[in-house]
C-alpha atoms as a PDB file:
ATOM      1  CA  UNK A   1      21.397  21.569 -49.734  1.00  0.00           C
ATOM      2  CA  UNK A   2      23.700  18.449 -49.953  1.00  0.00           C
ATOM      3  CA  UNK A   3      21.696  15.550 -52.415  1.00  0.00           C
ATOM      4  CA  UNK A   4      22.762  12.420 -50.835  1.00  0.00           C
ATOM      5  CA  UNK A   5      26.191  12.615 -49.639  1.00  0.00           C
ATOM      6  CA  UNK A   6      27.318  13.938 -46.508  1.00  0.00           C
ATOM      7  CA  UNK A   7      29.273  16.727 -46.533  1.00  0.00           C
ATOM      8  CA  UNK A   8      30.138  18.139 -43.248  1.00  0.00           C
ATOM      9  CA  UNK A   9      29.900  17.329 -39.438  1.00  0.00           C
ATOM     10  CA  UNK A  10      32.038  14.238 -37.408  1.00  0.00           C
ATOM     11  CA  UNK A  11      33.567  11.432 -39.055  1.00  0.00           C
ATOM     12  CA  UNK A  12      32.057   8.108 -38.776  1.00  0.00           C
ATOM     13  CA  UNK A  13      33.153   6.340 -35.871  1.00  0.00           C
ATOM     14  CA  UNK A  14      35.113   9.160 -34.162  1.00  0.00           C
ATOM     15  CA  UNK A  15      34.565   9.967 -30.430  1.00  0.00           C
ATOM     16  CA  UNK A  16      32.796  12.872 -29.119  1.00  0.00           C
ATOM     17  CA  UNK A  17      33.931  15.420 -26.766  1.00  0.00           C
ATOM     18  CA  UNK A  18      32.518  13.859 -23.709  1.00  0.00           C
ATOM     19  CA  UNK A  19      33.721  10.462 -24.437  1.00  0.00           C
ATOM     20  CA  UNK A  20      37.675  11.824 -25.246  1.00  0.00           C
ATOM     21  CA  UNK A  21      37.262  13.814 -21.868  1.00  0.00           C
ATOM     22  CA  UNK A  22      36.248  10.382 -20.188  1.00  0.00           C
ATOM     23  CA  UNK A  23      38.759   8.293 -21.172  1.00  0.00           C
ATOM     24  CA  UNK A  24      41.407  11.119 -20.407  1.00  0.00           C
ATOM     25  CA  UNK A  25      39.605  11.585 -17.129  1.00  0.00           C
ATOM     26  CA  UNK A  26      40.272   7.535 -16.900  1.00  0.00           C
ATOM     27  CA  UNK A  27      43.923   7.386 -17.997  1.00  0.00           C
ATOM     28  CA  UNK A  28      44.433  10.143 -15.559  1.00  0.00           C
ATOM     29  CA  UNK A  29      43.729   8.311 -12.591  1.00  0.00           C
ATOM     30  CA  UNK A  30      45.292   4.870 -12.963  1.00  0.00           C
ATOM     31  CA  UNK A  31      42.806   2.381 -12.010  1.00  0.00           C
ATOM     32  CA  UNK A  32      44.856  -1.154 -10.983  1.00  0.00           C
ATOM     33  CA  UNK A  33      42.293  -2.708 -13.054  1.00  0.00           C
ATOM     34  CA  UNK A  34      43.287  -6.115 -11.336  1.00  0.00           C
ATOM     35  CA  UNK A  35      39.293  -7.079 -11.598  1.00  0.00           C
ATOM     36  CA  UNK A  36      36.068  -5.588 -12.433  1.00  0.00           C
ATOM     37  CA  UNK A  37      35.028  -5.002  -9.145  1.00  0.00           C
ATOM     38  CA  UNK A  38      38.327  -3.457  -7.993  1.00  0.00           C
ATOM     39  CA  UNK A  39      38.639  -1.007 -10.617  1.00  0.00           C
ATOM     40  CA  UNK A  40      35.040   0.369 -10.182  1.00  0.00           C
ATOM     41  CA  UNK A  41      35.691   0.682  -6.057  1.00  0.00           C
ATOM     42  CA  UNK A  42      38.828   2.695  -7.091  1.00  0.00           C
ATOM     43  CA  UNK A  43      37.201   4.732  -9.530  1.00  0.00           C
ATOM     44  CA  UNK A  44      34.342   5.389  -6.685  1.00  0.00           C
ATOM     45  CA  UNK A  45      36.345   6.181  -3.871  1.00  0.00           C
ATOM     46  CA  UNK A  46      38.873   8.509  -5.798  1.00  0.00           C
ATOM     47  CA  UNK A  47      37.373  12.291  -4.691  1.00  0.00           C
ATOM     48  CA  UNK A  48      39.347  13.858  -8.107  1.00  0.00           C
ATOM     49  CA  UNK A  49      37.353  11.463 -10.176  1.00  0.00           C
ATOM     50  CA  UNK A  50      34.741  13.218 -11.896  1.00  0.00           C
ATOM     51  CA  UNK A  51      31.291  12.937 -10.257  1.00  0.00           C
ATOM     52  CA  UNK A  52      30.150  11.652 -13.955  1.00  0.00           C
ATOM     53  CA  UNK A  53      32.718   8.729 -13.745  1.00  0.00           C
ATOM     54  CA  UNK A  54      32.282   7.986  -9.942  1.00  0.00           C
ATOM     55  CA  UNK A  55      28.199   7.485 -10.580  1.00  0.00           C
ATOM     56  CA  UNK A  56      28.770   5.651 -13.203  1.00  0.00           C
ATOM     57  CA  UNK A  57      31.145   3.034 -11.003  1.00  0.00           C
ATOM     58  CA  UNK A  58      28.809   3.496  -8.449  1.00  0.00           C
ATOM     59  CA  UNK A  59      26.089   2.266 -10.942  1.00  0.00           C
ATOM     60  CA  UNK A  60      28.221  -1.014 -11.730  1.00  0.00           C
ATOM     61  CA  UNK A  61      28.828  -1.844  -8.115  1.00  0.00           C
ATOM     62  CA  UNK A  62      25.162  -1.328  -7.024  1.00  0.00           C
ATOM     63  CA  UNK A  63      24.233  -4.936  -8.188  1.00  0.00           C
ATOM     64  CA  UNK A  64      26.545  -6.081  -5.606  1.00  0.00           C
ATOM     65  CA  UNK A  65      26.086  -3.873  -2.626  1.00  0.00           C
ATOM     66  CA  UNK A  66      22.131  -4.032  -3.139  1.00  0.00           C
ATOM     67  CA  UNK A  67      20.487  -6.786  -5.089  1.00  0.00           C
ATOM     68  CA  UNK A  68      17.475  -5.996  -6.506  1.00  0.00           C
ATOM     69  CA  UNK A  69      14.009  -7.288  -5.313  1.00  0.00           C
ATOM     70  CA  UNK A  70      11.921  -9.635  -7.163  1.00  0.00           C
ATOM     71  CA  UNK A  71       8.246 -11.053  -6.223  1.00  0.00           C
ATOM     72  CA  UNK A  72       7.642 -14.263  -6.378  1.00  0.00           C
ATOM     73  CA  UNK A  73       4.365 -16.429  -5.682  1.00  0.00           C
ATOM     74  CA  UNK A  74       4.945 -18.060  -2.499  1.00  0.00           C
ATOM     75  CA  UNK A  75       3.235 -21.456  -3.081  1.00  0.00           C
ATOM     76  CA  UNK A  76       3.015 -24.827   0.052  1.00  0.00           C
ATOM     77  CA  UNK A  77       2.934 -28.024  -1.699  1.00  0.00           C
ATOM     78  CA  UNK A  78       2.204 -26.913  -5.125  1.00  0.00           C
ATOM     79  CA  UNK A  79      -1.601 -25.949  -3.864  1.00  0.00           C
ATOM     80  CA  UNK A  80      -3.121 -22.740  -3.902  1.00  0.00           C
ATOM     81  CA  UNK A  81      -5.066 -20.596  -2.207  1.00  0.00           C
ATOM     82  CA  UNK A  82      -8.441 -22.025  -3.088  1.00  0.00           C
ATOM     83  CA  UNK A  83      -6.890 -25.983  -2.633  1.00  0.00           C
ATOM     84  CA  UNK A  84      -5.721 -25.235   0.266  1.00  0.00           C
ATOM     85  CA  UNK A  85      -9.231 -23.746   1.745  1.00  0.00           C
ATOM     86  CA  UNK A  86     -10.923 -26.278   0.766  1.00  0.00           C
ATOM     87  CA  UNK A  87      -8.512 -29.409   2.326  1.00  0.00           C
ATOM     88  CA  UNK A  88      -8.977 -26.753   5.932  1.00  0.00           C
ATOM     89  CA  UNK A  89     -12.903 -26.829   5.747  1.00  0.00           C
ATOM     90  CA  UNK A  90     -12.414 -30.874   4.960  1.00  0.00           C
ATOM     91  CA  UNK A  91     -10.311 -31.822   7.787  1.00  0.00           C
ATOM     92  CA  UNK A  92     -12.570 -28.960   9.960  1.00  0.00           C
ATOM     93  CA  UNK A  93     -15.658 -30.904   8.867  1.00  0.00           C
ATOM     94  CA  UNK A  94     -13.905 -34.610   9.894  1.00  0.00           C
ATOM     95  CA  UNK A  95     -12.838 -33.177  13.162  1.00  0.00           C
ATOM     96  CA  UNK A  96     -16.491 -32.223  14.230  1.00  0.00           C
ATOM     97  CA  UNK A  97     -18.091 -35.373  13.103  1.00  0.00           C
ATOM     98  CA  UNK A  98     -16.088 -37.618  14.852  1.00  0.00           C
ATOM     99  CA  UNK A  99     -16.025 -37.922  18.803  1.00  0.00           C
ATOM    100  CA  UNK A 100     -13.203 -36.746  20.659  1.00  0.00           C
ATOM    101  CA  UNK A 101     -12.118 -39.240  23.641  1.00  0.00           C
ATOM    102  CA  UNK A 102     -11.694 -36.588  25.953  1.00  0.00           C
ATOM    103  CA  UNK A 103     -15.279 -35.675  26.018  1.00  0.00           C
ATOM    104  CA  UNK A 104     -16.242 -39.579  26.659  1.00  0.00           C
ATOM    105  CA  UNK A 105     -14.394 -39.303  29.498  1.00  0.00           C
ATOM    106  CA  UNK A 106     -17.269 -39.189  32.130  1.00  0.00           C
ATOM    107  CA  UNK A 107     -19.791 -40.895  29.955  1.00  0.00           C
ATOM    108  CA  UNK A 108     -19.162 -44.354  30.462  1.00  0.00           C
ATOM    109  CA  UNK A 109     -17.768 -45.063  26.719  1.00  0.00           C
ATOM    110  CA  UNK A 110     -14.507 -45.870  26.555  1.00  0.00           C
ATOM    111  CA  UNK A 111     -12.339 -45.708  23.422  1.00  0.00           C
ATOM    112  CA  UNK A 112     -13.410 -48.987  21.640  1.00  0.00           C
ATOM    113  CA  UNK A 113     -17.112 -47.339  22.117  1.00  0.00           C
ATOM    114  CA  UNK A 114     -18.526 -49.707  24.724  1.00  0.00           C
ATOM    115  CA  UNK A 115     -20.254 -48.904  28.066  1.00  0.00           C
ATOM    116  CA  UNK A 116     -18.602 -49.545  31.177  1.00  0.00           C
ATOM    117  CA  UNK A 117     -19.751 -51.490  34.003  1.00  0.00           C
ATOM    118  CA  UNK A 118     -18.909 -50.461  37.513  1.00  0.00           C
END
């Protein structure tokens, strides 16, 4: 057993297998890399790419294609729910208490609240 120095294994810093096969993978098929977005559709839509490389472009570009969804607290005038209610049942309760001039129609009262002579 090694006591406190490391004796075997990769150096620091050097790249594994999978990331050496990437970037070879990478170099291989010649991305324009003109911009971002450009290199990552050419990466997707090359077939020989491997499927490990094209998911991972496809992964970048999703943001774009398909934002993602968010919920938000729909609010009317900075009121809630409850506020809200309440102003309803207020102007509900000020509509029934006072008369409507439609149904003074055949009364005799006319708008100003008088009777009517005829």
């Amino acid at each position: 057993m090694a006591t406190g120095k490391k004796t075997g294994g990769r150096q620091k810093g050097s790249l594994n297998k999978r990331t050496i096969a990437l970037r070879k993978a990478i170099m291989e098929l010649q991305p324009s890399g003109d911009d971002p977005m450009t290199f990552y559709l050419e990466l997707l839509r090359n077939k020989a790419a491997p499927l490990d490389v094209r998911e991972k472009a496809a992964s970048q570009l999703m943001p774009y294609m398909h934002p993602k969804l968010t919920s938000i607290e729909a609010r009317a005038g900075g009121m809630g729910h409850e506020e809200r209610l309440e102003m309803l049942r207020a102007m509900l309760a000020d509509a029934n208490a006072e008369p409507d001039d439609a149904s003074c129609v055949g009364s005799g009262v006319t708008a100003q609240g008088s009777s009517r002579t005829t």
